[in-house]
C-alpha atoms as a PDB file:
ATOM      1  CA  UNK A   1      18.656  12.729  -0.609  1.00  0.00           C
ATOM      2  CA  UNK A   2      15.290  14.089  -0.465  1.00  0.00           C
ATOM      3  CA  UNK A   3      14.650  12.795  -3.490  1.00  0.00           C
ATOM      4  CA  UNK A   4      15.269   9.246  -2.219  1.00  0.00           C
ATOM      5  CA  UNK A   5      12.049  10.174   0.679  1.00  0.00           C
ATOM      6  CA  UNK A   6      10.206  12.000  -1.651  1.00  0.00           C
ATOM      7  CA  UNK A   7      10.627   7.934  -3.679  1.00  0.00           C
ATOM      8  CA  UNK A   8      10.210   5.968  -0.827  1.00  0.00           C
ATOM      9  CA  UNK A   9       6.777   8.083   0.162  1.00  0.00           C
ATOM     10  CA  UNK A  10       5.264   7.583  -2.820  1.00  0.00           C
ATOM     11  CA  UNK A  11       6.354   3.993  -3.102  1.00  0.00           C
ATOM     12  CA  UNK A  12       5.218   3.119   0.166  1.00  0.00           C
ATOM     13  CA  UNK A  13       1.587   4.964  -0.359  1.00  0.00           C
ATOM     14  CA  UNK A  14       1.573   2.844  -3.719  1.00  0.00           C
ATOM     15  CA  UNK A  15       1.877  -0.106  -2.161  1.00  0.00           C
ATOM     16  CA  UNK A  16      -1.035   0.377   0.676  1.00  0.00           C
ATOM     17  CA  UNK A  17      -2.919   0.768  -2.256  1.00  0.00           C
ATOM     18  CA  UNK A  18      -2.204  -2.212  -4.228  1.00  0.00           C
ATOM     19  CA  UNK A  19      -2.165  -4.167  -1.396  1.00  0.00           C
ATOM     20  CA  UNK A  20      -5.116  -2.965   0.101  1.00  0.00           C
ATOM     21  CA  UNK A  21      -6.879  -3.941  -3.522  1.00  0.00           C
ATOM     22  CA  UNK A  22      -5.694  -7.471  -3.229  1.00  0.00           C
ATOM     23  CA  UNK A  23      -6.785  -8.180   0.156  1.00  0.00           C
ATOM     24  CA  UNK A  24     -10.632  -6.919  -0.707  1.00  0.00           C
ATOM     25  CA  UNK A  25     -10.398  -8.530  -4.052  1.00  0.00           C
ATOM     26  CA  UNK A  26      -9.825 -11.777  -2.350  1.00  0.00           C
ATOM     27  CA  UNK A  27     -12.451 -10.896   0.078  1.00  0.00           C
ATOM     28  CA  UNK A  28     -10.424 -10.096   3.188  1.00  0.00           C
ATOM     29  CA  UNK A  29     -11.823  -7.553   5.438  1.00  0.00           C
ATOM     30  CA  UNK A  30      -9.808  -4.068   5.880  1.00  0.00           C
ATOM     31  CA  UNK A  31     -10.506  -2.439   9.109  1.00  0.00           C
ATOM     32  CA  UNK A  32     -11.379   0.415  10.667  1.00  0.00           C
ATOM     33  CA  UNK A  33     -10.764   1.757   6.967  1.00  0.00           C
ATOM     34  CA  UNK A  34     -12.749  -0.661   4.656  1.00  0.00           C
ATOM     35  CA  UNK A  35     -11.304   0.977   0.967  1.00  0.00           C
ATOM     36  CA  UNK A  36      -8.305   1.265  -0.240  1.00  0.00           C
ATOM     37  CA  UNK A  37      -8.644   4.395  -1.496  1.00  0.00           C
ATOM     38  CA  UNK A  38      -9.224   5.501   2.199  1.00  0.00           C
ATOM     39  CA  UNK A  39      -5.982   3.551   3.322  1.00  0.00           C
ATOM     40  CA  UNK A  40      -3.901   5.224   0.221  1.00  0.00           C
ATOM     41  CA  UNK A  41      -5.124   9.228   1.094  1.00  0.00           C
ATOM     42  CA  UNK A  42      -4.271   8.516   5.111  1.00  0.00           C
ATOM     43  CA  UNK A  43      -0.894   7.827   4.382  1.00  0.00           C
ATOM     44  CA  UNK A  44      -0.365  10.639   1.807  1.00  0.00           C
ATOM     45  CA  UNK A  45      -1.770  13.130   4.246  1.00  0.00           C
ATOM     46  CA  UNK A  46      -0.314  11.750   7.245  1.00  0.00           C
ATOM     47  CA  UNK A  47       1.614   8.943   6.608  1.00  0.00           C
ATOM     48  CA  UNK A  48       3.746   8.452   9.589  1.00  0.00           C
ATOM     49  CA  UNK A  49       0.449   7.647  11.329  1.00  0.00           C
ATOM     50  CA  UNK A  50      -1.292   5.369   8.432  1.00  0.00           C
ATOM     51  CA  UNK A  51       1.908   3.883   7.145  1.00  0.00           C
ATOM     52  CA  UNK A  52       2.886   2.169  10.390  1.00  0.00           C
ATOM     53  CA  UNK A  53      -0.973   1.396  11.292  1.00  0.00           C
ATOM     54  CA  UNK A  54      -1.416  -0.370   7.941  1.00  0.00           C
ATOM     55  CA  UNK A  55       1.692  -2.675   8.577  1.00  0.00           C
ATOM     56  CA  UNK A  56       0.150  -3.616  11.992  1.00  0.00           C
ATOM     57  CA  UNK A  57      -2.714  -3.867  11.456  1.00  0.00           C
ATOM     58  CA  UNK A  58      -2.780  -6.303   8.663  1.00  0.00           C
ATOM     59  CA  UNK A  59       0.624  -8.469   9.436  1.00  0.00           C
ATOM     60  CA  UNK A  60      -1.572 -10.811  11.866  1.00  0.00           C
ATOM     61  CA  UNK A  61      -4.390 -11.353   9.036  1.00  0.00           C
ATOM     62  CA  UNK A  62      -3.719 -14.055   6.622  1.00  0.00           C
ATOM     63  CA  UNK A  63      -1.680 -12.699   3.866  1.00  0.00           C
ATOM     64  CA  UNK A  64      -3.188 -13.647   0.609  1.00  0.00           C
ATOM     65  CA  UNK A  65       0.255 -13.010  -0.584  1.00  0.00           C
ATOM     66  CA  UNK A  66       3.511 -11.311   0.849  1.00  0.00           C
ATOM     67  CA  UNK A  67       4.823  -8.599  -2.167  1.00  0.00           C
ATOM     68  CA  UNK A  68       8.307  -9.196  -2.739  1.00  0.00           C
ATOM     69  CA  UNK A  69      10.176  -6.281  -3.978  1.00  0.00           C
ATOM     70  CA  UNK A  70      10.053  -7.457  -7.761  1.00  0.00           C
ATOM     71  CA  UNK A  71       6.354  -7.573  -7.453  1.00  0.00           C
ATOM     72  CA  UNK A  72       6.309  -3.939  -5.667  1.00  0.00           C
ATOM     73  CA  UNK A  73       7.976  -2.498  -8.470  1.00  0.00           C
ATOM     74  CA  UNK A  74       5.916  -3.852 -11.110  1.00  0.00           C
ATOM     75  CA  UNK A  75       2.870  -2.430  -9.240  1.00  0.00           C
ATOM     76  CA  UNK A  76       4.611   0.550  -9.202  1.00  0.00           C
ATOM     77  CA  UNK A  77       5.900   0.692 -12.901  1.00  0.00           C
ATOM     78  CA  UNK A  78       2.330  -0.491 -14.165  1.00  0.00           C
ATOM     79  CA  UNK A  79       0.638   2.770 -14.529  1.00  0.00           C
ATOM     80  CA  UNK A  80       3.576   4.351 -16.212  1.00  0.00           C
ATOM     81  CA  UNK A  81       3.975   1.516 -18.647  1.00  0.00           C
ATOM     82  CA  UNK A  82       0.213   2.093 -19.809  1.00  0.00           C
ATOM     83  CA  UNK A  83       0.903   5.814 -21.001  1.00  0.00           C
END
């Protein structure tokens, strides 16, 4: 079981990051927090804070695209298929 969280933390910090990426690569604005890098170490430090504010904060902006769960786990497998 604490595995599973353990998972589901990382996953979830992950996917901030990735997500975070896309939006500035396709020249959205992040806010208050402008890098991803900056959204991606709030939630691993304090992540039921950041986690939550990230979801709100960016579901009413325009969505350059919605991850689906296949494309979450490729983001997530990526770096471990490059070693």
């Amino acid at each position: 079981m604490y595995f599973i969280v353990v998972l589901v933390f990382f996953a979830t910090c992950i996917w901030v990051f990735t997500d975070a990426k896309s939006r500035v690569a396709a020249g959205e604005r992040l806010e208050p927090i402008e890098s991803p890098w900056g959204w991606f170490w709030g939630c691993f430090l304090l992540w039921i804070v950041f986690f939550p504010w990230y979801l709100i904060r960016n579901s009413n902006s325009k969505a350059v695209t919605k991850p689906t769960l296949t494309r979450i786990v490729e983001q997530i497998s990526e770096p471990l298929n490059r070693q």
